[in-house]
PDB file of N, CA and C in Angstrom:
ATOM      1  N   UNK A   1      21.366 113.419  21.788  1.00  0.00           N
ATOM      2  CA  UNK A   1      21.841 114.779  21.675  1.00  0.00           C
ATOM      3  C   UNK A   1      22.789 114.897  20.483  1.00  0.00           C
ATOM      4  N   UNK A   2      23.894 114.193  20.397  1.00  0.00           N
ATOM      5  CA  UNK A   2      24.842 114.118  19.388  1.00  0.00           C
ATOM      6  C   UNK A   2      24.536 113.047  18.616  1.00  0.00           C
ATOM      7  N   UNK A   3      24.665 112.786  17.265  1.00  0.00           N
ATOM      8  CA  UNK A   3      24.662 111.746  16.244  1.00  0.00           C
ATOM      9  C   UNK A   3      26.175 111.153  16.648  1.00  0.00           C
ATOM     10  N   UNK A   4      25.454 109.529  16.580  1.00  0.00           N
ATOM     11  CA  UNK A   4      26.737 108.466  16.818  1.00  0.00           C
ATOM     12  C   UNK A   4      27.748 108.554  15.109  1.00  0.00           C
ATOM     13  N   UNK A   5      29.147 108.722  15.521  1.00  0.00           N
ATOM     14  CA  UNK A   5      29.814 108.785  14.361  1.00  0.00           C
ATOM     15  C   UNK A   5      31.287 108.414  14.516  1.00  0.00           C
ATOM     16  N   UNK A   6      31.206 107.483  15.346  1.00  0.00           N
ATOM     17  CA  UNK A   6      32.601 107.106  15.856  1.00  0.00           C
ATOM     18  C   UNK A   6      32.552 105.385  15.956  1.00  0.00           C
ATOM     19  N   UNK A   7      33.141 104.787  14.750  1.00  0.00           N
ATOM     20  CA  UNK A   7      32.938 103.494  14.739  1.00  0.00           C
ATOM     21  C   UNK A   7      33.889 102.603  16.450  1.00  0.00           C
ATOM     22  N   UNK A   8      33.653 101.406  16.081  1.00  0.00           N
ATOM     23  CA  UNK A   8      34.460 100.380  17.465  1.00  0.00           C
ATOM     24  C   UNK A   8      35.889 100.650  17.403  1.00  0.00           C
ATOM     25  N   UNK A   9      36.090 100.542  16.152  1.00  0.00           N
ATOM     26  CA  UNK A   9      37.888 100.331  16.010  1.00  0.00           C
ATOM     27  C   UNK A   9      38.354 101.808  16.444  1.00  0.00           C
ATOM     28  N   UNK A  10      37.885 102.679  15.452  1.00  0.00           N
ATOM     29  CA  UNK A  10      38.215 104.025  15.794  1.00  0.00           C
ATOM     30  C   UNK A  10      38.092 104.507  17.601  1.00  0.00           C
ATOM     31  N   UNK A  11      36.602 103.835  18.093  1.00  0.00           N
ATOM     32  CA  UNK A  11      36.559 104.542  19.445  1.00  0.00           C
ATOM     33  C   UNK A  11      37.654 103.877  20.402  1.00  0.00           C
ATOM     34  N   UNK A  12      38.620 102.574  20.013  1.00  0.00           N
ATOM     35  CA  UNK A  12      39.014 101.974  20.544  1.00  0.00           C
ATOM     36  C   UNK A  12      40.492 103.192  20.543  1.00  0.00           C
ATOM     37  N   UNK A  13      40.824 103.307  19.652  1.00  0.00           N
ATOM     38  CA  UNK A  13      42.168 103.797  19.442  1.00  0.00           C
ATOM     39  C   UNK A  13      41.870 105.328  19.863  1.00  0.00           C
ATOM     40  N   UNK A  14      41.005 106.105  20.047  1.00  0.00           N
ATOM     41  CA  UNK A  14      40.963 107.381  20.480  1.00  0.00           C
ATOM     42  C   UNK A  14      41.163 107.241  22.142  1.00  0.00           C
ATOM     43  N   UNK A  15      40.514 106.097  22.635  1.00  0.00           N
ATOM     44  CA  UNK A  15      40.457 105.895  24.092  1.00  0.00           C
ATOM     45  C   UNK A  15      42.039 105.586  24.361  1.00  0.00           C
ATOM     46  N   UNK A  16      42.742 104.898  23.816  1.00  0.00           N
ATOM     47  CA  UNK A  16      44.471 104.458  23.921  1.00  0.00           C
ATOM     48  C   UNK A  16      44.554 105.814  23.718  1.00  0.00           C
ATOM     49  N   UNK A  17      44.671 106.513  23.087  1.00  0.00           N
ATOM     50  CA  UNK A  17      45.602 107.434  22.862  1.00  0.00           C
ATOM     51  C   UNK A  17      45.537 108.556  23.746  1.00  0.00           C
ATOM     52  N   UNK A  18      44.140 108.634  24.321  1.00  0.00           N
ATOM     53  CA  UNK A  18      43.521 109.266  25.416  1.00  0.00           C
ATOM     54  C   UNK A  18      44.252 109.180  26.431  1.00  0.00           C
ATOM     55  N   UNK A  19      44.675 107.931  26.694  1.00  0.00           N
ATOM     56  CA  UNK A  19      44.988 107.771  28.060  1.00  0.00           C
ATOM     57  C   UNK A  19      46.545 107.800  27.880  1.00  0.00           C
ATOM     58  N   UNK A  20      47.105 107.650  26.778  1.00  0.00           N
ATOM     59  CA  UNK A  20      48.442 107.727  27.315  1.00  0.00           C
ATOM     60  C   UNK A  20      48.902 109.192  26.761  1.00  0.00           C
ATOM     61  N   UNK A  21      48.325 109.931  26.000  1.00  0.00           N
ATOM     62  CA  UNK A  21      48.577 111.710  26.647  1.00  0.00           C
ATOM     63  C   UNK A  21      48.514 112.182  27.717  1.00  0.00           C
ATOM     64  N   UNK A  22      47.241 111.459  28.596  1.00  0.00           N
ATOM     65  CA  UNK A  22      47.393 112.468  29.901  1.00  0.00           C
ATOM     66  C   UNK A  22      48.269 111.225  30.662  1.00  0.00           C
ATOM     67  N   UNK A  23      48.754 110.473  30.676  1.00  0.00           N
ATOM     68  CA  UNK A  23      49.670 109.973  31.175  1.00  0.00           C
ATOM     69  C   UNK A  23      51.000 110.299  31.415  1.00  0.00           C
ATOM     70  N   UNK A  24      51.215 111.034  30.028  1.00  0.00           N
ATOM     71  CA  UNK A  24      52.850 111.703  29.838  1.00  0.00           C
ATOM     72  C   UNK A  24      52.933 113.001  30.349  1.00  0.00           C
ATOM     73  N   UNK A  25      51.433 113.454  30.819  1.00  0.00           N
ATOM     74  CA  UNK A  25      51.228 114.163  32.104  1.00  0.00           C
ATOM     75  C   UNK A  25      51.966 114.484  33.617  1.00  0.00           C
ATOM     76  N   UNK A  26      52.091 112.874  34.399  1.00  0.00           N
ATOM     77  CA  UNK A  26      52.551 111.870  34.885  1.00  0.00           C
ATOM     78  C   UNK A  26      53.623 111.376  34.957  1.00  0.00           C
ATOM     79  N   UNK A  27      53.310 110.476  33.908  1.00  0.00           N
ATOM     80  CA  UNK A  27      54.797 110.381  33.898  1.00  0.00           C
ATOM     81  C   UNK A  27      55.725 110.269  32.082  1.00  0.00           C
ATOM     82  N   UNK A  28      57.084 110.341  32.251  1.00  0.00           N
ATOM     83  CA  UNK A  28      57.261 110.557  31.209  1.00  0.00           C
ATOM     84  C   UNK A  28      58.181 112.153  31.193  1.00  0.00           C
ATOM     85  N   UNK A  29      58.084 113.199  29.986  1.00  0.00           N
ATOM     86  CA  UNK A  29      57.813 114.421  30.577  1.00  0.00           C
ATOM     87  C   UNK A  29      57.588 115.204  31.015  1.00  0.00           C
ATOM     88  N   UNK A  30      56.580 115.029  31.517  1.00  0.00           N
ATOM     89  CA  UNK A  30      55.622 115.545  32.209  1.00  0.00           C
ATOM     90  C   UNK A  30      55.162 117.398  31.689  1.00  0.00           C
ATOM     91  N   UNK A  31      54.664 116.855  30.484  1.00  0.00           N
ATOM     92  CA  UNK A  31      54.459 118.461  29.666  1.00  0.00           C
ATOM     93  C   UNK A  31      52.892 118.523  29.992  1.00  0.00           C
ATOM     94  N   UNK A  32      52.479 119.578  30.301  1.00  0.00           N
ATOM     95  CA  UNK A  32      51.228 119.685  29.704  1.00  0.00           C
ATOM     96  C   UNK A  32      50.764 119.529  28.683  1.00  0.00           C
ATOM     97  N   UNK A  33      51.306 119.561  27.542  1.00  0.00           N
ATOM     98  CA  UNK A  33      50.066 119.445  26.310  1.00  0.00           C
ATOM     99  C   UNK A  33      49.617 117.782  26.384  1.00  0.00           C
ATOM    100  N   UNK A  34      50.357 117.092  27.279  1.00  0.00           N
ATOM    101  CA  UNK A  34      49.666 115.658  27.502  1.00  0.00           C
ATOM    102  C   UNK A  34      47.896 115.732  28.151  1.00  0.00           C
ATOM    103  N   UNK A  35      47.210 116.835  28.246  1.00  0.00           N
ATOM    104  CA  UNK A  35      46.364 117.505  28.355  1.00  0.00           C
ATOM    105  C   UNK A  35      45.437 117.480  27.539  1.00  0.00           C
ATOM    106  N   UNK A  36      45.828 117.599  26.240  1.00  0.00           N
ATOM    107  CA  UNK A  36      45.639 117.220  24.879  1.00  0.00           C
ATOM    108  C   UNK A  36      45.064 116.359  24.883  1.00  0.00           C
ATOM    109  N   UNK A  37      45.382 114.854  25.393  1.00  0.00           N
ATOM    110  CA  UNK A  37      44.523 113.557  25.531  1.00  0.00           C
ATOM    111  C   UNK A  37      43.033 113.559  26.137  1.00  0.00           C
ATOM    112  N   UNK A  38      42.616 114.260  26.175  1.00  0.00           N
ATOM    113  CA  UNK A  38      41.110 114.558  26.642  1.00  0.00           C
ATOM    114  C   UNK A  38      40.592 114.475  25.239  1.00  0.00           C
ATOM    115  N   UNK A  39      40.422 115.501  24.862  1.00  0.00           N
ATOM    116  CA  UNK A  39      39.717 115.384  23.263  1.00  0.00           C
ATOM    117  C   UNK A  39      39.864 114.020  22.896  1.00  0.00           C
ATOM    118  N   UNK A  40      40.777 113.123  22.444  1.00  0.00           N
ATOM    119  CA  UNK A  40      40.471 111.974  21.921  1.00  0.00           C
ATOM    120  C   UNK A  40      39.726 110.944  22.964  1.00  0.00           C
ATOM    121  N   UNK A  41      40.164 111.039  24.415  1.00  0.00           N
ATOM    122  CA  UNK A  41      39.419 110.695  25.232  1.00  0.00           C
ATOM    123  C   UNK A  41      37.667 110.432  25.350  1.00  0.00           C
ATOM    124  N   UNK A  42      37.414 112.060  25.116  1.00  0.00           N
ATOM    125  CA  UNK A  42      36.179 112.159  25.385  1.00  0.00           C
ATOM    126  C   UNK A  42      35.712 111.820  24.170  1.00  0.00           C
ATOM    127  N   UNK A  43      35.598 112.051  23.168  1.00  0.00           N
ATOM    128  CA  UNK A  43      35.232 111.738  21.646  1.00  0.00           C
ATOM    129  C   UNK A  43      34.968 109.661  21.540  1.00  0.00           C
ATOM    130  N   UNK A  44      36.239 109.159  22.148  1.00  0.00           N
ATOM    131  CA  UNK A  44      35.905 108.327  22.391  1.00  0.00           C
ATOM    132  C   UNK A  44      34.471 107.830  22.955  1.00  0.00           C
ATOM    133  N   UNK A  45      35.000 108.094  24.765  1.00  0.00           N
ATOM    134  CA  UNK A  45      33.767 107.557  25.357  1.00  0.00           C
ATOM    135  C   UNK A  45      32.317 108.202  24.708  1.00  0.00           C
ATOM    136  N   UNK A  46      31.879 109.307  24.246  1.00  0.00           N
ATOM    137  CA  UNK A  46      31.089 110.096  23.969  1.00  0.00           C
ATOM    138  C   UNK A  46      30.474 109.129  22.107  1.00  0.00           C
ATOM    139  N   UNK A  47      31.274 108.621  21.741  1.00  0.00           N
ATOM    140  CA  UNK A  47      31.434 108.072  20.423  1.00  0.00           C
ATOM    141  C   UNK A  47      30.740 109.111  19.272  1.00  0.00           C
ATOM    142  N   UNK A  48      30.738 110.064  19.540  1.00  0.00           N
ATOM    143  CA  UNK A  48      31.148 111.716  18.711  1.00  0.00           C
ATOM    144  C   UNK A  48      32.042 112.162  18.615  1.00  0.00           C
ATOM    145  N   UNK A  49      32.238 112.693  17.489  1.00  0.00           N
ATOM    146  CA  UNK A  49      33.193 113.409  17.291  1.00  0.00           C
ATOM    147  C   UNK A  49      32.645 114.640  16.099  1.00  0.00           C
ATOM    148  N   UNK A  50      33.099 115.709  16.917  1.00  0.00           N
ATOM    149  CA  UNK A  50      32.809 117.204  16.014  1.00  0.00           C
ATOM    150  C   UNK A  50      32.915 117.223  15.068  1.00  0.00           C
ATOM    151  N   UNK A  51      34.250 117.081  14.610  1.00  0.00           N
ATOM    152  CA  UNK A  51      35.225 117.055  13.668  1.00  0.00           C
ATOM    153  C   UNK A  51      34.602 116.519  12.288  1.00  0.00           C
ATOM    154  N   UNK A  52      33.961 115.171  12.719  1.00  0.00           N
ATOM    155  CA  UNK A  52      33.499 114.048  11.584  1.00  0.00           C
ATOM    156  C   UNK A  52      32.381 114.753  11.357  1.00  0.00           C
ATOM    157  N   UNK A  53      31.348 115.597  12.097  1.00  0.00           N
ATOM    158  CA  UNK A  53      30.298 115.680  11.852  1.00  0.00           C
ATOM    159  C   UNK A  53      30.514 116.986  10.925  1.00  0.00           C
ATOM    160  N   UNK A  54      31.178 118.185  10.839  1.00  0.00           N
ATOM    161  CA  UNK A  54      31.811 119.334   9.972  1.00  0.00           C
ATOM    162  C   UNK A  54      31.860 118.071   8.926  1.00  0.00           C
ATOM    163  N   UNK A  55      33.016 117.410   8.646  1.00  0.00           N
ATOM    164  CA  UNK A  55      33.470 116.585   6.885  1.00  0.00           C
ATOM    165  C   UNK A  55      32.582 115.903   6.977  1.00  0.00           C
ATOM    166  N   UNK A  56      31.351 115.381   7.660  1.00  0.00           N
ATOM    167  CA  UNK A  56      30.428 114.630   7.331  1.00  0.00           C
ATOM    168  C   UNK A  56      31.111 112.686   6.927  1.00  0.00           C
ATOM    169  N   UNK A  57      32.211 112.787   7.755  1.00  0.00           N
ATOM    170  CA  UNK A  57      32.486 111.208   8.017  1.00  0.00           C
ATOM    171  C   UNK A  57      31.936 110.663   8.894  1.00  0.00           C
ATOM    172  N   UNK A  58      31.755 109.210   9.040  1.00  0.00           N
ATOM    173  CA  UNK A  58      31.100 108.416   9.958  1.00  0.00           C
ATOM    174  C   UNK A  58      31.738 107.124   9.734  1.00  0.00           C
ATOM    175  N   UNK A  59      32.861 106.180  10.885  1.00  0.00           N
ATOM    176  CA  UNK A  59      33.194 105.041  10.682  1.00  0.00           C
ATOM    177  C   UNK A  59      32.416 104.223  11.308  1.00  0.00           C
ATOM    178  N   UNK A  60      31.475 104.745  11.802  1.00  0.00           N
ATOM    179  CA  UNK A  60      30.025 103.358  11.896  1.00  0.00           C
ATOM    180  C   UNK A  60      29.629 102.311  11.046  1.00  0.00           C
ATOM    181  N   UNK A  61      29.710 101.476  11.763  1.00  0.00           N
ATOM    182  CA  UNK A  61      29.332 100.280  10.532  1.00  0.00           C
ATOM    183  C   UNK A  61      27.864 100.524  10.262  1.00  0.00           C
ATOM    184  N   UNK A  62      27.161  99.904   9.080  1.00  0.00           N
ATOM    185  CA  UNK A  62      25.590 100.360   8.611  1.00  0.00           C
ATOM    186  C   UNK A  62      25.059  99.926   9.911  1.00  0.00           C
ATOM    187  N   UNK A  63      23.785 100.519   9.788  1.00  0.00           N
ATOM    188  CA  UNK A  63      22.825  99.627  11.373  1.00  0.00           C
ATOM    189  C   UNK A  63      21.785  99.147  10.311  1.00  0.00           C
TER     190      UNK A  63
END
């Protein structure tokens, strides 16, 4: 459905960062915009990202 465009390293660090926004959910401040951590979340697991596909980046290594 979506073109893969989200290399290992990158999907690695969207998933961290994922999880500790909605964490500060939780705990921490507990603000909502820790809410926010979805998008990098899902982009992660999904290994799309919108964004890249608009600027036409891709940190995929060649296949």
């Amino acid at each position: 459905m979506f073109k893969t465009n989200v290399g290992s390293l990158d999907r690695i660090a969207r998933i961290v960062l994922g999880v500790i926004l909605i964490a500060l959910v939780f705990v921490g401040p507990k603000t909502p915009w820790g809410w926010l951590g979805i998008i990098p979340l899902a982009t992660g697991l999904l290994r799309t990202c919108p964004l890249y596909s608009i600027l036409g980046l891709n940190t995929c290594g060649a296949k």
